[in-house]
Protein backbone atom coordinates (compact mmCIF):
# COMPACT_ATOMS: atom_id res chain seq x y z
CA UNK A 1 87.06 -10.01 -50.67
CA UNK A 2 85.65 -12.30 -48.87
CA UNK A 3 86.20 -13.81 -45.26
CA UNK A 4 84.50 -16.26 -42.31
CA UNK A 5 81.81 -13.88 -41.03
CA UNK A 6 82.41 -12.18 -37.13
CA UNK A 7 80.04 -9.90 -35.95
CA UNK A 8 76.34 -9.36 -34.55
CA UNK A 9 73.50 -9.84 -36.33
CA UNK A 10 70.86 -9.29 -33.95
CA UNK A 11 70.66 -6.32 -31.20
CA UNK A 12 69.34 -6.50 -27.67
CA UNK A 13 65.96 -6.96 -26.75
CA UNK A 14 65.10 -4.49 -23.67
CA UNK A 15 63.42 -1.14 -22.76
CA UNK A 16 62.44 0.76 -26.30
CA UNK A 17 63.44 4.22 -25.45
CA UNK A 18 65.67 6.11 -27.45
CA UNK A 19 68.19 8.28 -26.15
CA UNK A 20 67.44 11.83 -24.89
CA UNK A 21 69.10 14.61 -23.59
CA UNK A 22 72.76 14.49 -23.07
CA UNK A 23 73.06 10.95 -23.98
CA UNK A 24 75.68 9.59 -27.00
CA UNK A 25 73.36 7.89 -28.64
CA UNK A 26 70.68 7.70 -31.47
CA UNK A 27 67.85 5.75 -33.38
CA UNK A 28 68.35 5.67 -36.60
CA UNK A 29 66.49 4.11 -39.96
CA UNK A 30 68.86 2.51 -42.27
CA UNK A 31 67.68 1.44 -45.61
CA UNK A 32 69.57 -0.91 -48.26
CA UNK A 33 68.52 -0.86 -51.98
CA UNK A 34 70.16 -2.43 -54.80
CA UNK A 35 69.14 -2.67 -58.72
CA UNK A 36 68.29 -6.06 -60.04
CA UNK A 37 68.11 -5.72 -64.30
CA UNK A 38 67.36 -1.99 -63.07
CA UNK A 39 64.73 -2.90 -60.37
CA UNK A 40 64.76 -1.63 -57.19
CA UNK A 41 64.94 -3.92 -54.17
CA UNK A 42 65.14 -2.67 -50.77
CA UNK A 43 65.18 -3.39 -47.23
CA UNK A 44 65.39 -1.22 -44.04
CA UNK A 45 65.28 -1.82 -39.88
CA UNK A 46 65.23 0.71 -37.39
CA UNK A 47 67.92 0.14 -34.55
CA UNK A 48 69.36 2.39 -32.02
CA UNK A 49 72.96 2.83 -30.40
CA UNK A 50 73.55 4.52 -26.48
CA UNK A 51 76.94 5.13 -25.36
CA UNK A 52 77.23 5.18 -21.19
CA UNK A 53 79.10 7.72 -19.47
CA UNK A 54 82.92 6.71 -18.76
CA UNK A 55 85.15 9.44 -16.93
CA UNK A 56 88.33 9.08 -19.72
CA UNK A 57 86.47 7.45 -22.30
CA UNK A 58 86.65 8.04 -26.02
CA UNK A 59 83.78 6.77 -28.74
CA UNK A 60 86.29 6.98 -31.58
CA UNK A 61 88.91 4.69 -30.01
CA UNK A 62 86.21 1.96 -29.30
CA UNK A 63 86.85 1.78 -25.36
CA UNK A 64 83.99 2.78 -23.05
CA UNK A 65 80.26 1.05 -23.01
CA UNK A 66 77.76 0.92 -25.41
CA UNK A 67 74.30 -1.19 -26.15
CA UNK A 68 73.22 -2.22 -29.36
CA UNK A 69 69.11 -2.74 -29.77
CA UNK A 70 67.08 -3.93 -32.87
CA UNK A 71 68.04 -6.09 -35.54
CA UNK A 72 70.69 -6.03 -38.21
CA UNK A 73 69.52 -4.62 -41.65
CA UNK A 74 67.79 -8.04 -43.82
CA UNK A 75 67.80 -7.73 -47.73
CA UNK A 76 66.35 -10.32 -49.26
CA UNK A 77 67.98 -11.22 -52.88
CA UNK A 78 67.58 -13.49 -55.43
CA UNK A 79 67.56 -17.33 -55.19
CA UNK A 80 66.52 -17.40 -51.56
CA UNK A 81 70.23 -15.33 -50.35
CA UNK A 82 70.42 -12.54 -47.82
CA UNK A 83 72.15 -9.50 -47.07
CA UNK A 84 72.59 -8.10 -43.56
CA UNK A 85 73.98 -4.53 -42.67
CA UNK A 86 75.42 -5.75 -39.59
CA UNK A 87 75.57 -3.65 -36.41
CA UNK A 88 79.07 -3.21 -36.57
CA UNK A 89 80.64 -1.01 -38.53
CA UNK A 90 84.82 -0.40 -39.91
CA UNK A 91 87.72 1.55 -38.62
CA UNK A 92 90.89 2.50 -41.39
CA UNK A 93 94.12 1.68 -40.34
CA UNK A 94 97.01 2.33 -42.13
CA UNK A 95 94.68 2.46 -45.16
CA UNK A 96 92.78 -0.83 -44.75
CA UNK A 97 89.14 -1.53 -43.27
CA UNK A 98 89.17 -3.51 -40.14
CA UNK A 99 86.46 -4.29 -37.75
CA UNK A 100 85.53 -1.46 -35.58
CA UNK A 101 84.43 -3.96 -32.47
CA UNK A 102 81.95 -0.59 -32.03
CA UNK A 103 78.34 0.18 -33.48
CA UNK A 104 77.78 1.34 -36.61
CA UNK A 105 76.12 4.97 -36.01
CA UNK A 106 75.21 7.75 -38.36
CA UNK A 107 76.91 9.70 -36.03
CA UNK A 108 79.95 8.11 -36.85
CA UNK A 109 79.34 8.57 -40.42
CA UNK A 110 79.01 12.16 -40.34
CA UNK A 111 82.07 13.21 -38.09
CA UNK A 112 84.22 11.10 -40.14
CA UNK A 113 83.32 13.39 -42.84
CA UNK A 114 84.19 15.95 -40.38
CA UNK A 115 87.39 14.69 -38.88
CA UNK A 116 85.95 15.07 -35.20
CA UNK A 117 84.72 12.95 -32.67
CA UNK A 118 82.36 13.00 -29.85
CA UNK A 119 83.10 13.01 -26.44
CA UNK A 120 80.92 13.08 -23.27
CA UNK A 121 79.24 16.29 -22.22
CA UNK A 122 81.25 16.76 -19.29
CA UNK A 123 84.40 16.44 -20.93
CA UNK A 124 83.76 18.47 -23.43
CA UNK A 125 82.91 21.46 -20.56
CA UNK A 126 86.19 20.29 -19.27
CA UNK A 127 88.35 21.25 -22.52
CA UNK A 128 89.22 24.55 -23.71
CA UNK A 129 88.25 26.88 -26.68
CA UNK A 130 90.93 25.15 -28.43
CA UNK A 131 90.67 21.55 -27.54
CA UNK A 132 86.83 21.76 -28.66
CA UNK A 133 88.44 22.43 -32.53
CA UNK A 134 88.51 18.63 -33.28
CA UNK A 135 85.65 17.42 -31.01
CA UNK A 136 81.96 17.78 -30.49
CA UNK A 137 79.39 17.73 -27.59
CA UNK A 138 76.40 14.94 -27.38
CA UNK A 139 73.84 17.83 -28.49
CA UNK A 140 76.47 19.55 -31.22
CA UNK A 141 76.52 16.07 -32.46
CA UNK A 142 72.87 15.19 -32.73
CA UNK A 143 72.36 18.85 -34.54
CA UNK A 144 75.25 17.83 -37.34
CA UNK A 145 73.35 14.48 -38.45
CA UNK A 146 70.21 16.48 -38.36
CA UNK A 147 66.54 14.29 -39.58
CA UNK A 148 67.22 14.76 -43.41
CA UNK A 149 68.30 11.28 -44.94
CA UNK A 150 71.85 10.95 -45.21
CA UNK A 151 72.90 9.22 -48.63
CA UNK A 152 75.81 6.95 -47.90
CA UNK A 153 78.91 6.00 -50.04
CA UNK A 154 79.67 2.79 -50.31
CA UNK A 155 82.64 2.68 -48.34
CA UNK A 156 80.66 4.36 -45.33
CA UNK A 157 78.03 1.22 -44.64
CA UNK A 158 78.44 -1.44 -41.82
CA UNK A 159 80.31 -4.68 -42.65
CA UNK A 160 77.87 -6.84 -44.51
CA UNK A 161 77.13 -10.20 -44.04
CA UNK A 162 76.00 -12.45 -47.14
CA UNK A 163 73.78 -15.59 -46.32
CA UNK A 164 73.40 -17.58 -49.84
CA UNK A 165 71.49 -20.20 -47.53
CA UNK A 166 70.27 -18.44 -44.06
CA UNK A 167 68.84 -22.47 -42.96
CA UNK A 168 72.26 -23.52 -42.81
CA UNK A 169 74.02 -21.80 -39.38
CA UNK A 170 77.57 -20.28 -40.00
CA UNK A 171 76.98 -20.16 -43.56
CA UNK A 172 77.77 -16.52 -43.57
CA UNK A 173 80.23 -14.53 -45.04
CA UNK A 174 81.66 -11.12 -44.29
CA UNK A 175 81.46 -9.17 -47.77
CA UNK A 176 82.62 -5.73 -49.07
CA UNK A 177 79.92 -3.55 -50.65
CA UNK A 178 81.94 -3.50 -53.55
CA UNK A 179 82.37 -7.21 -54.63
CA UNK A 180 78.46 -7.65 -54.01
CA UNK A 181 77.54 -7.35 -57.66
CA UNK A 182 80.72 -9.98 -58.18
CA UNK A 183 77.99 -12.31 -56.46
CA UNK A 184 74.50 -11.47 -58.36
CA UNK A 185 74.77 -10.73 -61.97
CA UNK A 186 72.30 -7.89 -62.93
CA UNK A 187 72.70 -6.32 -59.76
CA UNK A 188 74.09 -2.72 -59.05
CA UNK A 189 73.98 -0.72 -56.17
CA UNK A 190 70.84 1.61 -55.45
CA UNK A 191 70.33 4.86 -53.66
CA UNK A 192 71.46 3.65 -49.22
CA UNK A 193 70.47 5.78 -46.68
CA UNK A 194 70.47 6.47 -42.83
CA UNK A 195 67.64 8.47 -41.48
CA UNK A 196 67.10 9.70 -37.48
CA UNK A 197 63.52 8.55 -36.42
CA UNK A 198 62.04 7.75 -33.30
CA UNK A 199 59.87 5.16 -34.69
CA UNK A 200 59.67 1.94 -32.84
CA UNK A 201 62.77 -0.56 -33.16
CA UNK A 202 62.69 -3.98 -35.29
CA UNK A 203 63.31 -6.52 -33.23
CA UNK A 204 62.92 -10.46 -34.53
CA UNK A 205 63.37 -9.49 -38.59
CA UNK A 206 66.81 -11.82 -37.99
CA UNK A 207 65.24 -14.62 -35.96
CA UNK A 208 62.36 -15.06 -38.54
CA UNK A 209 64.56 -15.03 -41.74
CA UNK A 210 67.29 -17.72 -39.62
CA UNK A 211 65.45 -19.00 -36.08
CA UNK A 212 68.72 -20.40 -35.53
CA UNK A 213 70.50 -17.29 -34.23
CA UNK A 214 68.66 -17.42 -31.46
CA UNK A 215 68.69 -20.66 -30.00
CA UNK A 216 71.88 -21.69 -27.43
CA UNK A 217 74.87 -22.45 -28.70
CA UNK A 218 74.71 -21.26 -32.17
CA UNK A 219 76.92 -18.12 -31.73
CA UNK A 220 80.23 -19.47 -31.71
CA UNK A 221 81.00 -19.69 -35.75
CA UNK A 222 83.25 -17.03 -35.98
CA UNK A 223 86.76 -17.15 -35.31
CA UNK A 224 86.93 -13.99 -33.12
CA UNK A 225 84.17 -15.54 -30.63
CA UNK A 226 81.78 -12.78 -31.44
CA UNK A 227 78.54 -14.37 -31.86
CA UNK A 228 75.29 -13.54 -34.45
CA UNK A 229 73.35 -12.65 -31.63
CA UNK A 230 74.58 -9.87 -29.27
CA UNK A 231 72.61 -8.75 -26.37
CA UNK A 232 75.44 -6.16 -25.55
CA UNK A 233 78.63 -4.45 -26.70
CA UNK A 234 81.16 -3.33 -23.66
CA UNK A 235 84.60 -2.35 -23.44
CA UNK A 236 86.30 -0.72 -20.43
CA UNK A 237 89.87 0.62 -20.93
């Protein structure tokens, strides 16, 4: 399936320091590989998420703040084309995949697996032996994704964008892992992973591959309003 691409392609340029202590957050490796006639082709960036404390706030239902930094995850395939693991990732409702509006995290990908969520270190003093069942603490959270690579089903990577021509601006389109060999005859899906690191972020893998996400005015291609470049994500509820 294929649709007009919305989302963020490109991550926020500022401080590079990962998140410590009791933060929600995490930097993370995440590496694409597909098989062309059985040959492996990869491509990886290193990107980060932090959540900011909200009294009331909830990861899972998307409300609170967060910052994106680094770039989305470039793939270069055959005939000049690109895939991008974008920095968003999906939600299910009522059976479908929708657009989270939230970061794509490991984090996310293990407690799904889970069925928890993670909540704020003071709430999650504030709750009882009970309430702590389906949820997790910042640290508790950190310990479950762990440092080993994390192989990831298809149906647990970001929303990916596919750029047949990356010179030509909102030329992209949002496709499901699963139709991607549709597009590329010879090509199956590889071995994709997510990794914890605190190696330094990729910033500007986007801008060289398509300088045009970065200059003014150039966002506005997708019908949602949500640019390719996004210094910021931020949602108070």
């Amino acid at each position: 399936m294929l649709a007009v691409l919305g989302g963020s392609l490109a991550g926020c340029i500022a401080q590079d320091k990962p998140p410590s202590g009791n933060q929600l957050g995490s930097r993370f490796r995440l590496t694409l590989e597909v098989l062309i006639d059985g040959r492996p082709i990869r491509g990886s960036s290193i990107r980060q998420f932090t959540y900011f404390n909200d009294p009331g706030w909830f990861p899972s239902d998307g409300a609170g703040q967060s910052s994106w930094q680094g770039d989305a995850t470039p793939l270069a395939l055959p005939g000049g084309a690109y895939l991008f693991a974008m920095l968003e990732g999906y939600v299910i409702v009522r059976g479908l995949r929708e657009r989270s509006y939230g970061p794509w995290t490991p984090m996310g990908v293990v407690l799904r697996r889970l069925g928890k969520r993670v909540v704020t270190q003071s709430d999650y003093e504030a709750l009882s032996a009970a309430e702590r069942q389906h949820v997790v603490s910042p640290a508790q959270a950190r310990a479950l994704v762990g440092t080993a690579p994390i192989v990831l089903a298809l149906d647990e990577l970001p929303i990916l964008a596919l750029f047949r021509t990356p010179s030509v601006p909102g030329s992209g389109l949002i496709l499901l892992p699963e139709d991607l060999p549709k597009q590329f005859p010879g090509l199956t899906w590889g071995r994709c992973t997510v990794q914890v690191t605190d190696e330094p972020l990729d910033i500007g893998q986007v801008e060289e591959i398509m300088p045009w996400t970065t200059q003014r005015g150039r966002g506005a291609y997708s019908p949602d309003g949500i640019g390719f470049s996004a210094p910021s994500f931020s949602r108070n509820w």
